[in-house]
N, C-alpha and C. Protein backbone atom coordinates (compact mmCIF):
# COMPACT_ATOMS: atom_id res chain seq x y z
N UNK A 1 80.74 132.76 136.35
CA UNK A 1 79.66 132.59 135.40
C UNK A 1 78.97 131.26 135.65
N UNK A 2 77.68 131.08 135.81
CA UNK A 2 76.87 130.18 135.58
C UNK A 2 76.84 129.02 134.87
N UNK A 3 77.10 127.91 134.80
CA UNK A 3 76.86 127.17 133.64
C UNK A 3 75.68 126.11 134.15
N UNK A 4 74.97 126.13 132.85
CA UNK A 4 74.11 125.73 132.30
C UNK A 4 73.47 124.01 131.74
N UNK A 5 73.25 123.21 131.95
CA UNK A 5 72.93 122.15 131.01
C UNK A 5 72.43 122.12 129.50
N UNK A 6 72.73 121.76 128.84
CA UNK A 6 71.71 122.26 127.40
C UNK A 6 70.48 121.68 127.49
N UNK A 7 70.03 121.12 127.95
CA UNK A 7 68.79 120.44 128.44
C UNK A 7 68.00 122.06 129.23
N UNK A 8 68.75 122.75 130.01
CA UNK A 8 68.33 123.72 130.20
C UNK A 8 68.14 124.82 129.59
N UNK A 9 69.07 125.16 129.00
CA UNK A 9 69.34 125.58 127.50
C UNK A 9 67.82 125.99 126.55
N UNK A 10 67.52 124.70 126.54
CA UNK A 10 66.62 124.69 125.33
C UNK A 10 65.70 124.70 125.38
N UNK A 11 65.45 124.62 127.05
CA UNK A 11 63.71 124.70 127.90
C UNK A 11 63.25 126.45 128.14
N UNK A 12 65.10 126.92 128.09
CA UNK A 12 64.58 128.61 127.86
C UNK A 12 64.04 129.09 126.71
N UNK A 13 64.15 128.33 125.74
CA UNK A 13 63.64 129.41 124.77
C UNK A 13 62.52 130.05 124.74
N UNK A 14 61.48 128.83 126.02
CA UNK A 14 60.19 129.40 125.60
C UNK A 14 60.50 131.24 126.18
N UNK A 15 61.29 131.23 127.55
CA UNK A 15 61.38 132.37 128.20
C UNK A 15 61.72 133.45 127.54
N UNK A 16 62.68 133.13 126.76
CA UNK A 16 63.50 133.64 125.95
C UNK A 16 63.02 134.22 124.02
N UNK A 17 61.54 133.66 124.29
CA UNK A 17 60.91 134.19 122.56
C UNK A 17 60.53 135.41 122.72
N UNK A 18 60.56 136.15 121.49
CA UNK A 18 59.89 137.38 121.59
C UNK A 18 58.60 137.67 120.63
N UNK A 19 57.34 136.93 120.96
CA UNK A 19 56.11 137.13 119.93
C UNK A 19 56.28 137.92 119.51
N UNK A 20 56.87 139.07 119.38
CA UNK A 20 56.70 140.10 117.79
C UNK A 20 57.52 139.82 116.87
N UNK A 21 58.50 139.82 117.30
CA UNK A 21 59.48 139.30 116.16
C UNK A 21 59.09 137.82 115.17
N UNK A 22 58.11 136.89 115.88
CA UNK A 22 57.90 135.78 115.89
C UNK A 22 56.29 135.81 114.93
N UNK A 23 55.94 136.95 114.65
CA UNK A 23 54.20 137.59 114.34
C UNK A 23 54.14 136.73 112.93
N UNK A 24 52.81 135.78 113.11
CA UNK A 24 52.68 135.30 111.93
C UNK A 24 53.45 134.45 111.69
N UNK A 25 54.39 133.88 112.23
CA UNK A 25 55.10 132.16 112.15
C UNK A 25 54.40 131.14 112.84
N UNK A 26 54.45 130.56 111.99
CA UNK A 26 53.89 128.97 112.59
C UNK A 26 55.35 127.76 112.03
N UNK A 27 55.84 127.22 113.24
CA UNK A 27 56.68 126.42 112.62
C UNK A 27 57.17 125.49 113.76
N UNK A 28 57.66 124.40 113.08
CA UNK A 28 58.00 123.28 114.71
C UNK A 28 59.34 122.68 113.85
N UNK A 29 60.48 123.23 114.87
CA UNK A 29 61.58 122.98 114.91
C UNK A 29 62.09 121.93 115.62
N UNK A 30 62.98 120.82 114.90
CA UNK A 30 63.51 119.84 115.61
C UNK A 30 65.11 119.89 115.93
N UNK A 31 65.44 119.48 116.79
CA UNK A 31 67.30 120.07 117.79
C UNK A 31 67.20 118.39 117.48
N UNK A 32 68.14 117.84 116.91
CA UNK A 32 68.76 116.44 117.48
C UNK A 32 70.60 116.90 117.57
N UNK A 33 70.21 116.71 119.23
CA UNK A 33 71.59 116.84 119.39
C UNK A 33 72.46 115.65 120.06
N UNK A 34 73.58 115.56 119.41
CA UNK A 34 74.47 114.22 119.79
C UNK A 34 75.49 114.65 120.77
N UNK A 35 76.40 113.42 121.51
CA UNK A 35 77.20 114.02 122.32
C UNK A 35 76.99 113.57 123.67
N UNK A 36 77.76 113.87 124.53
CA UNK A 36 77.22 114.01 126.58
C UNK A 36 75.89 114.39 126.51
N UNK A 37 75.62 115.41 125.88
CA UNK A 37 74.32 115.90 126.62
C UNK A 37 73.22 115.69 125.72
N UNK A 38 73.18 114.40 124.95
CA UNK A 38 72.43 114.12 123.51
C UNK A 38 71.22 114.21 124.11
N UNK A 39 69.87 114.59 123.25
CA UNK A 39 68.67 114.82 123.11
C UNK A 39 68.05 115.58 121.98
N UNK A 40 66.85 114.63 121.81
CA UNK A 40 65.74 115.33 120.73
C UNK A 40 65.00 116.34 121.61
N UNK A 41 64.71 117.46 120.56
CA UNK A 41 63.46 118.61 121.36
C UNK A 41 63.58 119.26 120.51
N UNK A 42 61.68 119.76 120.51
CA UNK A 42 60.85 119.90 119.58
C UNK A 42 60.01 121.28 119.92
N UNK A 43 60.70 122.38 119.24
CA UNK A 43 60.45 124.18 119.23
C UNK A 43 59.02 124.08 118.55
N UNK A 44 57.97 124.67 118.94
CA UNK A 44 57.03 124.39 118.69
C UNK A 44 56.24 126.21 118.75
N UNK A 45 56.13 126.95 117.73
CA UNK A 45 56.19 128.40 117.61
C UNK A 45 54.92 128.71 116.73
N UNK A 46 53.76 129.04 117.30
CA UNK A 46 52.45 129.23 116.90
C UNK A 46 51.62 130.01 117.75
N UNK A 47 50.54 130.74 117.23
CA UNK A 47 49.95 131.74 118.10
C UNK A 47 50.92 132.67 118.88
N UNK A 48 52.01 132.91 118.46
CA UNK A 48 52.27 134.07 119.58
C UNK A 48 53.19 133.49 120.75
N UNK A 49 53.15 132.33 120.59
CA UNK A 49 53.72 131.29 121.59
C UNK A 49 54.92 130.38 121.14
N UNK A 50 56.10 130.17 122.48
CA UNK A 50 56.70 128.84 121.75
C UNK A 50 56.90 128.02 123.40
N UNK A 51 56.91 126.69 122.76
CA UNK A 51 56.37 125.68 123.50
C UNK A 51 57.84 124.56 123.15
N UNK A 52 58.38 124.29 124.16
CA UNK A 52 59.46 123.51 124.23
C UNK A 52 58.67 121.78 124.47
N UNK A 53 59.24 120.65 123.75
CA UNK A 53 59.04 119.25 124.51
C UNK A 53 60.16 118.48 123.52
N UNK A 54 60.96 117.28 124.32
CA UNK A 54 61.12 116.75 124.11
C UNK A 54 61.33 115.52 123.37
N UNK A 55 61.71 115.10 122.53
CA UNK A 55 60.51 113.77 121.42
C UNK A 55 61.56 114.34 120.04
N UNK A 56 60.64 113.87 119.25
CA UNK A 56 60.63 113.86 117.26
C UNK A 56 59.68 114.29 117.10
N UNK A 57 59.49 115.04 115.98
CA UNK A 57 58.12 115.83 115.61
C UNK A 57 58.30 114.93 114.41
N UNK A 58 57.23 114.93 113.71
CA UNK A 58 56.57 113.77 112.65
C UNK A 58 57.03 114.74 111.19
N UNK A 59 56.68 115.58 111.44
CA UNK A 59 57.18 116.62 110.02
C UNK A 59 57.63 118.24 110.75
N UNK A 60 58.76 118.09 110.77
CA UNK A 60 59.99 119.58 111.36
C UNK A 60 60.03 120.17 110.20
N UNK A 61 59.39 121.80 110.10
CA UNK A 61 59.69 122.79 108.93
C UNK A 61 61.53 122.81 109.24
N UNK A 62 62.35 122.65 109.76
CA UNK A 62 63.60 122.39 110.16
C UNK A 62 64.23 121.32 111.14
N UNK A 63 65.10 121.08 110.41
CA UNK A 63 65.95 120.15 111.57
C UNK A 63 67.76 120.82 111.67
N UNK A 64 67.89 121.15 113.03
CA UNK A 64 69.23 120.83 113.43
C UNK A 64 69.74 120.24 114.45
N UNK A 65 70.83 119.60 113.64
CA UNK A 65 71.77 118.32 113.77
C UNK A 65 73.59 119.54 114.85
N UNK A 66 73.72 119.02 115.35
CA UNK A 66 74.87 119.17 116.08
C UNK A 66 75.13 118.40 117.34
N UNK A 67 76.68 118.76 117.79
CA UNK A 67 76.92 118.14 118.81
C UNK A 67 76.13 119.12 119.91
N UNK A 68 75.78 118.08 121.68
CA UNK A 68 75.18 119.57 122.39
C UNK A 68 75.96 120.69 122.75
N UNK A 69 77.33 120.22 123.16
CA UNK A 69 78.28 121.09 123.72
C UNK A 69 78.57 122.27 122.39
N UNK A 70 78.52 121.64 121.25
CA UNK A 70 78.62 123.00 120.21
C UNK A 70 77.47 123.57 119.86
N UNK A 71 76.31 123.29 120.15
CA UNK A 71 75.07 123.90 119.97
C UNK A 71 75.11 125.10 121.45
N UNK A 72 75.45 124.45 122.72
CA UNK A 72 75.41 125.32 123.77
C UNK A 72 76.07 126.74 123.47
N UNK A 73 77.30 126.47 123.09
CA UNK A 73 78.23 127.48 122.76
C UNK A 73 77.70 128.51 121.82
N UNK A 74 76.86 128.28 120.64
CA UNK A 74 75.85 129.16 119.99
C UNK A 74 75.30 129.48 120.96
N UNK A 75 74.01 128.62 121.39
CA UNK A 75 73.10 129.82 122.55
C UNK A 75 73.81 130.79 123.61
N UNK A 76 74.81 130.09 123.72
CA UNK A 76 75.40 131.10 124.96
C UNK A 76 76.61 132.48 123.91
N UNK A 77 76.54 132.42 122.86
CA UNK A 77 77.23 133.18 122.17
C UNK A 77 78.44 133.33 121.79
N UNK A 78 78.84 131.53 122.37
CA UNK A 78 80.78 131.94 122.85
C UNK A 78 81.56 131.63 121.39
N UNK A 79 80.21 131.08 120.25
CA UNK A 79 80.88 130.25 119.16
C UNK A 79 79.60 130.92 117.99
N UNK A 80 79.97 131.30 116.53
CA UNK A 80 79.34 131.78 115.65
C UNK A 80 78.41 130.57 115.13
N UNK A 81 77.21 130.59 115.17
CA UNK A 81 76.22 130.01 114.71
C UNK A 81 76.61 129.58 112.76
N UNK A 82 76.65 130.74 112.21
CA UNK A 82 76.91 130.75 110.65
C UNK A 82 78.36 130.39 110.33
N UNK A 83 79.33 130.38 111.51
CA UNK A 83 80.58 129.89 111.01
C UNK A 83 80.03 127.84 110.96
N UNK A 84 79.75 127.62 112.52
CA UNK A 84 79.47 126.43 112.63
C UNK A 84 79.07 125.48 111.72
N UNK A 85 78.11 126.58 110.40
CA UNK A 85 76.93 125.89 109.70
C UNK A 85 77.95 125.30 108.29
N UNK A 86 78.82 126.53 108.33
CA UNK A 86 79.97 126.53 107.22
C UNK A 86 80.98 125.45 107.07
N UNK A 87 81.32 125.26 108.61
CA UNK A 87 82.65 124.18 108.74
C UNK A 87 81.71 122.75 109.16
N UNK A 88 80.75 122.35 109.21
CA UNK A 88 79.73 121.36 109.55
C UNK A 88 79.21 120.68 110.91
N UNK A 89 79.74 121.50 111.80
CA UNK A 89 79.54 121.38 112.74
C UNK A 89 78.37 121.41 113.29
N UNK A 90 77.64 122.42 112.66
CA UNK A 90 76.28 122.55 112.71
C UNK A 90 75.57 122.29 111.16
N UNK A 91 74.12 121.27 111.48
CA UNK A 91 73.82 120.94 110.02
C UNK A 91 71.96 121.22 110.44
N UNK A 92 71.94 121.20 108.85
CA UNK A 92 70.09 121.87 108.88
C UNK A 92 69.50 121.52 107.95
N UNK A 93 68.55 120.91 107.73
CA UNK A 93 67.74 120.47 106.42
C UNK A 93 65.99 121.19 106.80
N UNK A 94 65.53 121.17 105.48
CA UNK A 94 64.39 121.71 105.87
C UNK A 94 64.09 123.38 105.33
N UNK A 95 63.26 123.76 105.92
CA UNK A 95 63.36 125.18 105.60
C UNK A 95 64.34 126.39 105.70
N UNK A 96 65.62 126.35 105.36
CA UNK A 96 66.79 126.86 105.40
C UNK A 96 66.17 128.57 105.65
N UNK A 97 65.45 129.45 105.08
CA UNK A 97 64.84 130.60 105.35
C UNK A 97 64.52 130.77 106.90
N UNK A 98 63.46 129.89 106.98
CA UNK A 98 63.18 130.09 108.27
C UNK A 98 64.39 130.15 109.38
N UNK A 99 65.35 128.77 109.41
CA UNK A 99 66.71 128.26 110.23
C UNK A 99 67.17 130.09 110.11
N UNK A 100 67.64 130.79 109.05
CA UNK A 100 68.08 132.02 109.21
C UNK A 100 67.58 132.76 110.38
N UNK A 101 66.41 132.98 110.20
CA UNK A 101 65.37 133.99 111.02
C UNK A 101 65.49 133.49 112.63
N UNK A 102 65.53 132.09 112.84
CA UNK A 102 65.81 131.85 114.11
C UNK A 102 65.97 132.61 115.32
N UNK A 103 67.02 132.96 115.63
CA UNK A 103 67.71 133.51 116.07
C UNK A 103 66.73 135.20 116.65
N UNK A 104 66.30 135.39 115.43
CA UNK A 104 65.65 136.85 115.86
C UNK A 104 64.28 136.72 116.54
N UNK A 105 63.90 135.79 117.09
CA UNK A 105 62.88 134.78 117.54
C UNK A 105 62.96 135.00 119.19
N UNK A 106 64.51 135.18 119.43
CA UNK A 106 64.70 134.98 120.86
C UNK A 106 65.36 135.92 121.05
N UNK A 107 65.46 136.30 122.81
CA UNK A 107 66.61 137.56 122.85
C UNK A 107 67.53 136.73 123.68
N UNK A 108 68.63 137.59 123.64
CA UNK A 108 69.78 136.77 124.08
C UNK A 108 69.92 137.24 125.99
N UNK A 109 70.97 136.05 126.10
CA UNK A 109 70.70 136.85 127.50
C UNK A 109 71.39 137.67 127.96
């Protein structure tokens, strides 16, 4: 199996969105992730489009907070997203509705 950087990770999503599922969202998501592979990046999901960069966004309809190596393990499926959120591993402020819907945003691989 392949492994991945989360830096790479998170540059797929644009590949990885599915504009219909996505119809009629406008929203810019912020990842601060801590850890080895720490970095800010900024989901950026409008028109039909999502647009990955790097940085802090000035006002995030969401923010999540995790380590990268436990955020990877969500994208790659090996670890439950909603358990994570439960035991605090994974944290989210912001538009908690939207953070749900996430997920159905992208297809897996």
């Amino acid at each position: 199996m392949t492994e991945y950087t989360v830096k790479e990770l998170i540059h797929n999503h644009e590949k990885a969105f599915v504009p219909d599922a996505a119809e009629g969202v406008e929203a810019v998501i912020q990842y601060r992730l801590t850890g080895d592979e720490a970095g800010d990046y900024i989901i950026n999901i409008r028109d039909g489009k999502c647009v990955v960069e790097e940085g802090i966004a000035e006002e995030p309809d969401v923010t999540l907070t995790s380590d990268a190596h436990d955020f990877a393990d969500v994208l790659l499926g090996r670890a439950n997203g909603m358990q994570y959120f439960m035991t605090g591993k994974l944290k989210l402020s912001g538009d908690l509705n939207l953070a749900m819907k996430l997920t159905s945003f992208f297809k897996m691989a």
